[in-house]
N, C-alpha and C. Protein backbone atom coordinates (compact mmCIF):
# COMPACT_ATOMS: atom_id res chain seq x y z
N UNK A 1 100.43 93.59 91.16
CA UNK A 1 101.61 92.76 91.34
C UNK A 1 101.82 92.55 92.84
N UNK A 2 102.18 91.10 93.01
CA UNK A 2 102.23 90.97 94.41
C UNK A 2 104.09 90.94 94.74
N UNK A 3 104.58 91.66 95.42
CA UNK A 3 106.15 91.02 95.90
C UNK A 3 106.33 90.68 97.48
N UNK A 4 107.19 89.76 97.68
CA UNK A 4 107.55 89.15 98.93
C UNK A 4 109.02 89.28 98.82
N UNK A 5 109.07 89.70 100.05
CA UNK A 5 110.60 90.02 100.41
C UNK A 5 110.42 89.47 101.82
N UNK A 6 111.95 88.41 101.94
CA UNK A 6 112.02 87.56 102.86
C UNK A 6 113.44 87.62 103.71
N UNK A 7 113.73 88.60 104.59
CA UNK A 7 115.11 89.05 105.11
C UNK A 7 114.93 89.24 106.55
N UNK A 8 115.57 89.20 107.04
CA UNK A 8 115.89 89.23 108.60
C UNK A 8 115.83 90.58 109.07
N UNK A 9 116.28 91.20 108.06
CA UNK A 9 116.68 92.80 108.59
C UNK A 9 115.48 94.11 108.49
N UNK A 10 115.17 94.60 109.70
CA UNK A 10 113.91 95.18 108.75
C UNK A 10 114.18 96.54 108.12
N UNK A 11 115.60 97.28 108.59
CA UNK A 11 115.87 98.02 108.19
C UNK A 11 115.92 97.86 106.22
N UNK A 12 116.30 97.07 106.13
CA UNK A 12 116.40 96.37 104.50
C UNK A 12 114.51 96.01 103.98
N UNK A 13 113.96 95.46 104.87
CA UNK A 13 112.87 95.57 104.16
C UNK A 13 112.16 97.17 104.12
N UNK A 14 111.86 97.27 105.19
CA UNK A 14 111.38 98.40 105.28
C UNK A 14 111.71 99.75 103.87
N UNK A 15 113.10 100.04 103.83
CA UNK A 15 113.66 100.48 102.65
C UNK A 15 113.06 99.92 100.83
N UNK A 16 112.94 98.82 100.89
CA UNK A 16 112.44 97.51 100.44
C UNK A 16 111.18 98.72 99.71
N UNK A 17 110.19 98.30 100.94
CA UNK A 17 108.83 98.28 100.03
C UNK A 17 108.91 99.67 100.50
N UNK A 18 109.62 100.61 100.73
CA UNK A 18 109.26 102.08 100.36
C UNK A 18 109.87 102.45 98.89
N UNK A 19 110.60 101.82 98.45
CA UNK A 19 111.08 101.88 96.47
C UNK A 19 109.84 101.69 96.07
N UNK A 20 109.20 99.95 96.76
CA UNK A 20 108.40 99.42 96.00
C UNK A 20 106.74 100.27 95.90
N UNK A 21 106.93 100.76 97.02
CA UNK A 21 105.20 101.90 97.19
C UNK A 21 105.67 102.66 95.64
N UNK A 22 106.60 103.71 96.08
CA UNK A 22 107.07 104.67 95.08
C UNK A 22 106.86 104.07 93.76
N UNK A 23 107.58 103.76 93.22
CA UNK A 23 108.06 102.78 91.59
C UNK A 23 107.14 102.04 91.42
N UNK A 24 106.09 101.50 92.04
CA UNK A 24 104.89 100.33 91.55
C UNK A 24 103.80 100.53 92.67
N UNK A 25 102.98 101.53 92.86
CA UNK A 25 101.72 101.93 93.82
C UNK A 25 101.00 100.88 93.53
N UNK A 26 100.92 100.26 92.84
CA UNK A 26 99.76 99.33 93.03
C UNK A 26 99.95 97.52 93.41
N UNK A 27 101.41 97.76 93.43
CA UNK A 27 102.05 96.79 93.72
C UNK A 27 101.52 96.83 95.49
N UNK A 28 101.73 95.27 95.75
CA UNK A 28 101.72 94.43 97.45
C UNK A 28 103.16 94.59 97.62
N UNK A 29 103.63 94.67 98.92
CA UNK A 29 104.97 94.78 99.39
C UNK A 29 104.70 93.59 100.61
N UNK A 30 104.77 92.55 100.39
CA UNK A 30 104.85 91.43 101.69
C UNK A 30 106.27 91.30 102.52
N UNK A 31 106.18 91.29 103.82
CA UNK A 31 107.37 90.85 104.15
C UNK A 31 107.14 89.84 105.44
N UNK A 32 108.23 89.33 105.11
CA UNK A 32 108.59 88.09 106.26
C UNK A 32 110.10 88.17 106.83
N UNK A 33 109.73 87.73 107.49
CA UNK A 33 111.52 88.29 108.35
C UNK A 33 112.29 86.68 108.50
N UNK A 34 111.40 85.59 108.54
CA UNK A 34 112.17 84.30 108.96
C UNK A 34 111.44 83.39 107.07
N UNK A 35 112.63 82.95 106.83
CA UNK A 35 112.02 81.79 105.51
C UNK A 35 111.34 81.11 106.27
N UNK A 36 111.53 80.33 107.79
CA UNK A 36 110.58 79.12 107.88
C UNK A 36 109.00 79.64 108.07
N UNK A 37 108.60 80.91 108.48
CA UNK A 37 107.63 81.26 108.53
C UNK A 37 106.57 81.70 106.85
N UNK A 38 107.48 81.68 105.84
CA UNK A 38 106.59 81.50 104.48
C UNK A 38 105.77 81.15 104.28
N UNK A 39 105.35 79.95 104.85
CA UNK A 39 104.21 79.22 104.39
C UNK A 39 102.67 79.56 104.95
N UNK A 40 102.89 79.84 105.96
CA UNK A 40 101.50 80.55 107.05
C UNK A 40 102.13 82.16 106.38
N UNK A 41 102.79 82.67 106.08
CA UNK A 41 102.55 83.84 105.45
C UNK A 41 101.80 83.60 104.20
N UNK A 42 101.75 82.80 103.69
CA UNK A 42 101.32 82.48 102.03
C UNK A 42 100.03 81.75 102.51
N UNK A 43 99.52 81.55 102.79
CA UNK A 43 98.28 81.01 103.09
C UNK A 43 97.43 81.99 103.83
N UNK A 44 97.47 82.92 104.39
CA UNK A 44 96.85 84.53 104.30
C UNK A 44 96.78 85.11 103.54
N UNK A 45 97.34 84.95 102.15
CA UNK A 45 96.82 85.38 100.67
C UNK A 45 96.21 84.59 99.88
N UNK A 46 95.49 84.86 98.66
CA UNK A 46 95.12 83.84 98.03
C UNK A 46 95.40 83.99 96.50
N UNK A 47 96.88 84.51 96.80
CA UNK A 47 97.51 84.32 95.33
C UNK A 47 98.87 84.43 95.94
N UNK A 48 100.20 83.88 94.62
CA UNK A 48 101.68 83.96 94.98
C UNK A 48 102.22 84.89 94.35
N UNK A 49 103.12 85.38 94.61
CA UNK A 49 103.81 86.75 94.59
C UNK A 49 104.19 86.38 93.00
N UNK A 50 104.71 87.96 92.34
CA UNK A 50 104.81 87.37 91.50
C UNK A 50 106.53 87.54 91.32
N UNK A 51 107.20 87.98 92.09
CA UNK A 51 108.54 88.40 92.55
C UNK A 51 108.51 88.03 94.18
N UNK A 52 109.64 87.62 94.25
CA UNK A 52 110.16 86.72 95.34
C UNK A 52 111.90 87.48 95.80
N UNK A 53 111.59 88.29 96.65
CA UNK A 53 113.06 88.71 97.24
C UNK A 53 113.67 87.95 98.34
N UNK A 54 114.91 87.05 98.74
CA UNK A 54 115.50 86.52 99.66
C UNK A 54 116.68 87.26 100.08
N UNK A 55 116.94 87.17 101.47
CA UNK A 55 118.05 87.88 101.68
C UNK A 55 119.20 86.95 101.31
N UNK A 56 120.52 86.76 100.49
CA UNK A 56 121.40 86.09 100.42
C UNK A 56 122.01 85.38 101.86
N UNK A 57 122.09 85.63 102.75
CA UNK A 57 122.83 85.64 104.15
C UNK A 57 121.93 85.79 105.10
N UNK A 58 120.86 84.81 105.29
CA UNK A 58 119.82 84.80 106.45
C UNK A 58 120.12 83.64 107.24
N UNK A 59 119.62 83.82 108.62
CA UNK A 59 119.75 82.78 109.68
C UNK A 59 118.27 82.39 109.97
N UNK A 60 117.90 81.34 110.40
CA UNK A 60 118.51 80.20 110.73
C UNK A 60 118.35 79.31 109.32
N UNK A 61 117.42 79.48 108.60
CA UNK A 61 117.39 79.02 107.10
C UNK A 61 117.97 80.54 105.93
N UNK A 62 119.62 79.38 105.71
CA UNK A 62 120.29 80.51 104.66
C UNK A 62 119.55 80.31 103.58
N UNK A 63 119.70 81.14 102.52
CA UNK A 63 118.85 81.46 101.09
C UNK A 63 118.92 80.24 100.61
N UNK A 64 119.99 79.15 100.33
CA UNK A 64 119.60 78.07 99.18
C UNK A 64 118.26 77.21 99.77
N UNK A 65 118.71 76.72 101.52
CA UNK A 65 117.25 76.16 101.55
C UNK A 65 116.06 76.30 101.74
N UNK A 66 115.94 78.01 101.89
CA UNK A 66 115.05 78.70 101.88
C UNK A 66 114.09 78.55 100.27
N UNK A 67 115.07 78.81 99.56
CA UNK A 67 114.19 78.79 98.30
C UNK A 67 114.01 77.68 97.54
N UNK A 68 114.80 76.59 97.74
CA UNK A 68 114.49 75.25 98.06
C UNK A 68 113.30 74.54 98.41
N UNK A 69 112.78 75.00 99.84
CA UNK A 69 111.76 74.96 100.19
C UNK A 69 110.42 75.57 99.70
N UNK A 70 110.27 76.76 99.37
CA UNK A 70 109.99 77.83 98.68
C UNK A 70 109.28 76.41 97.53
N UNK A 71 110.72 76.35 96.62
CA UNK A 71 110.06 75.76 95.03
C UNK A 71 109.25 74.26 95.33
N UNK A 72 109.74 73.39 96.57
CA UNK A 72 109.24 72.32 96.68
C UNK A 72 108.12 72.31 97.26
N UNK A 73 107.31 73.16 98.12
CA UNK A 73 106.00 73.36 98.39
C UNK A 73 105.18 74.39 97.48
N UNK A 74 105.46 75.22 96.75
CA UNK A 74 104.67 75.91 95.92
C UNK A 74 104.55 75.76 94.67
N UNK A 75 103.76 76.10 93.91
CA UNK A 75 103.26 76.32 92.40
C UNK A 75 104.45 77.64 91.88
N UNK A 76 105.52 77.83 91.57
CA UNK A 76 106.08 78.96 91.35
C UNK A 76 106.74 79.01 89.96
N UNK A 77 105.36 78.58 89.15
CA UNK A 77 105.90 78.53 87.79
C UNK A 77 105.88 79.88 87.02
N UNK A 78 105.02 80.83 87.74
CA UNK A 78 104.92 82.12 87.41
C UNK A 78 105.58 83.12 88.75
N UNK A 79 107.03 82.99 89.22
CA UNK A 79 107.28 83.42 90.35
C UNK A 79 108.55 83.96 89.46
N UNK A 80 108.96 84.95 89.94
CA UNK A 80 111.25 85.01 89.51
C UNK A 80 111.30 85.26 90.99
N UNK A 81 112.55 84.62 91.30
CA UNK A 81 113.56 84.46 92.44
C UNK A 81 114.54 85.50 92.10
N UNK A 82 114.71 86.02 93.36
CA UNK A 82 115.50 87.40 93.21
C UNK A 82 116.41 87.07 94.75
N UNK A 83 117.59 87.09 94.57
CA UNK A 83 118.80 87.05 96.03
C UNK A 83 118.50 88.64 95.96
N UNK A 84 118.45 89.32 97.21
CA UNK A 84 118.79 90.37 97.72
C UNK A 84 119.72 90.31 98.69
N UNK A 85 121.12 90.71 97.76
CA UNK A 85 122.38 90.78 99.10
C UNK A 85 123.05 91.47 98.96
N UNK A 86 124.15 92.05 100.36
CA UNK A 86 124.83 92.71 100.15
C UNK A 86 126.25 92.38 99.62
N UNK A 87 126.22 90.92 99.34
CA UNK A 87 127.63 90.80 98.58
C UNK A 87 127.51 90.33 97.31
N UNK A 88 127.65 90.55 96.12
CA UNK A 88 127.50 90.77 94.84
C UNK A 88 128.49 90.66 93.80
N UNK A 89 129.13 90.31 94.30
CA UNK A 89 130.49 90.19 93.75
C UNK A 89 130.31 88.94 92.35
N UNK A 90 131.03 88.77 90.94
CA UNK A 90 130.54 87.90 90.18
C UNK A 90 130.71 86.69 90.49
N UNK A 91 131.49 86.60 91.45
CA UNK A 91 131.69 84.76 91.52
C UNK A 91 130.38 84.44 92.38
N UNK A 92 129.89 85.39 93.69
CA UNK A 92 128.93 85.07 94.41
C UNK A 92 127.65 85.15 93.38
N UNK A 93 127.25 85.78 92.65
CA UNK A 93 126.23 85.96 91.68
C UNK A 93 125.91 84.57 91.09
N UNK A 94 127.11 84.48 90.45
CA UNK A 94 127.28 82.99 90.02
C UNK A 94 126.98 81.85 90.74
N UNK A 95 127.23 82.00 91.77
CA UNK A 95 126.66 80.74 92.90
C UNK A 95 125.18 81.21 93.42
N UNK A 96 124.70 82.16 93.38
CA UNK A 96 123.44 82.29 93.74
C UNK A 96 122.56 81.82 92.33
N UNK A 97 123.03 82.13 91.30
CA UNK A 97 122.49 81.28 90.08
C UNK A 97 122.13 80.08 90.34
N UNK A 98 122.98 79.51 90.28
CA UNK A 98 123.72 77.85 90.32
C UNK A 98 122.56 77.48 91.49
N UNK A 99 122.53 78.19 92.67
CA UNK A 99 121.38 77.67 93.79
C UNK A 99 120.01 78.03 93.52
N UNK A 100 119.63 78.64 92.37
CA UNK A 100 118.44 78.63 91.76
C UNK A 100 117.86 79.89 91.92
N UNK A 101 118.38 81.00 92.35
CA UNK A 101 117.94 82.31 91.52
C UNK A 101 117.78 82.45 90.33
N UNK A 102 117.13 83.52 90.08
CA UNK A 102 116.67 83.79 88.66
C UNK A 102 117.49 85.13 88.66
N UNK A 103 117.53 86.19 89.40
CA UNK A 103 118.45 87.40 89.71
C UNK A 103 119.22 87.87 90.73
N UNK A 104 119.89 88.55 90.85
CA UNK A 104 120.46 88.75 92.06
C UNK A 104 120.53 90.27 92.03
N UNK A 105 120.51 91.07 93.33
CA UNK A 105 120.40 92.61 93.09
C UNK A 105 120.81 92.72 94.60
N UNK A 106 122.16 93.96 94.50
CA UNK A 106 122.57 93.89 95.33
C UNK A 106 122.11 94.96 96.30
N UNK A 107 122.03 94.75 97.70
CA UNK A 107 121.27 95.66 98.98
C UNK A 107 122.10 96.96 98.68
N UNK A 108 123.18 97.37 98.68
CA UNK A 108 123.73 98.90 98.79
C UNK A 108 123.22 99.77 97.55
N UNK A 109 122.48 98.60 96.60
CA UNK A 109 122.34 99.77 95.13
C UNK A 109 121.26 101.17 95.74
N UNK A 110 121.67 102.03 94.64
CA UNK A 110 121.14 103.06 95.18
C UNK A 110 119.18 102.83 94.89
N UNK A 111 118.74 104.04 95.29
CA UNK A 111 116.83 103.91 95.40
C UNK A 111 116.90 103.67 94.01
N UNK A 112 117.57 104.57 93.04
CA UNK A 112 117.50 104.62 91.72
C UNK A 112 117.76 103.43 90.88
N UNK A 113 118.74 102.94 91.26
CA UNK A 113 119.09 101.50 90.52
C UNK A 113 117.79 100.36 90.92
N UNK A 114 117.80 100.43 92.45
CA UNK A 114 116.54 99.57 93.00
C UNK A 114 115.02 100.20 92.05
N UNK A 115 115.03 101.13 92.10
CA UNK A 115 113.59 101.53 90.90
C UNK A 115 113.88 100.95 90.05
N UNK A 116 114.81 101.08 89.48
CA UNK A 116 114.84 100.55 87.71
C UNK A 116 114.97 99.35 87.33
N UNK A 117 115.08 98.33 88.57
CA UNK A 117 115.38 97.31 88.51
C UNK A 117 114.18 96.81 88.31
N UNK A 118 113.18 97.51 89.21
CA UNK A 118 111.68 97.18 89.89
C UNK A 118 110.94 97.12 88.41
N UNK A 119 111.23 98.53 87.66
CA UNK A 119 110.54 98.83 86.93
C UNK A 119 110.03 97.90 85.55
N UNK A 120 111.39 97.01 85.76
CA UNK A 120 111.68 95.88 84.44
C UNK A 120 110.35 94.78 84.51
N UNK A 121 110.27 95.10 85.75
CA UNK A 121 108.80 93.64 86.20
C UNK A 121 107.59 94.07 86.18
N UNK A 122 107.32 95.59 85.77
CA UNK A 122 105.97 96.42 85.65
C UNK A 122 105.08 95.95 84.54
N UNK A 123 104.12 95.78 84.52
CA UNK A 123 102.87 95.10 83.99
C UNK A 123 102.57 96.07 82.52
């Protein structure tokens, strides 16, 4: 399984793909720190992730046109879109829907919740 996680913060990634080593060893942990840089990240592989993490609240491209971009240059018919943010609240959930997530999972959950979340996408 390949995942890409796409956040500004590296403290958040970093945390990120140490769940993801743990909970799925055989899983890829990609990261990118800027959305506009995706594409030359994705073209150094020669397959697409099969989970897609965005940070909800990134600069200078925020999450909607990030993944926007994302769906209009790629094949991501076998991809889920996942918001990774720290605000989670149901109305924001709801609007991260609406902007074309597939899930939303919020940054403060604990390692444990983040495993089990992981675990739902295991092969």
């Amino acid at each position: 399984m390949n995942i890409l996680i796409i956040d500004d913060d590296v403290d958040d990634t970093t945390f990120f793909c140490e769940i993801v080593s743990e909970t799925l060893p055989m899983a890829r942990c990609i990261v990118e720190n800027d959305c506009k840089d995706f594409l030359s990240t994705m073209t150094r592989y020669p397959y697409l992730p099969e989970l897609i993490f965005i940070d909800g609240f990134m600069r200078p491209l925020a999450m909607p046109e990030c993944l926007t971009d994302i769906k209009n240059t790629l094949d991501c018919s076998h991809t889920t879109f996942i918001v990774f943010s720290g605000l989670t609240s149901e109305r924001q959930v709801a609007i991260f829907k609406k902007q074309g997530a597939d899930e939303v999972v919020c940054k403060s959950a604990t390692f444990e919740e983040l495993r089990q979340f992981l675990l739902r996408y295991a092969d």
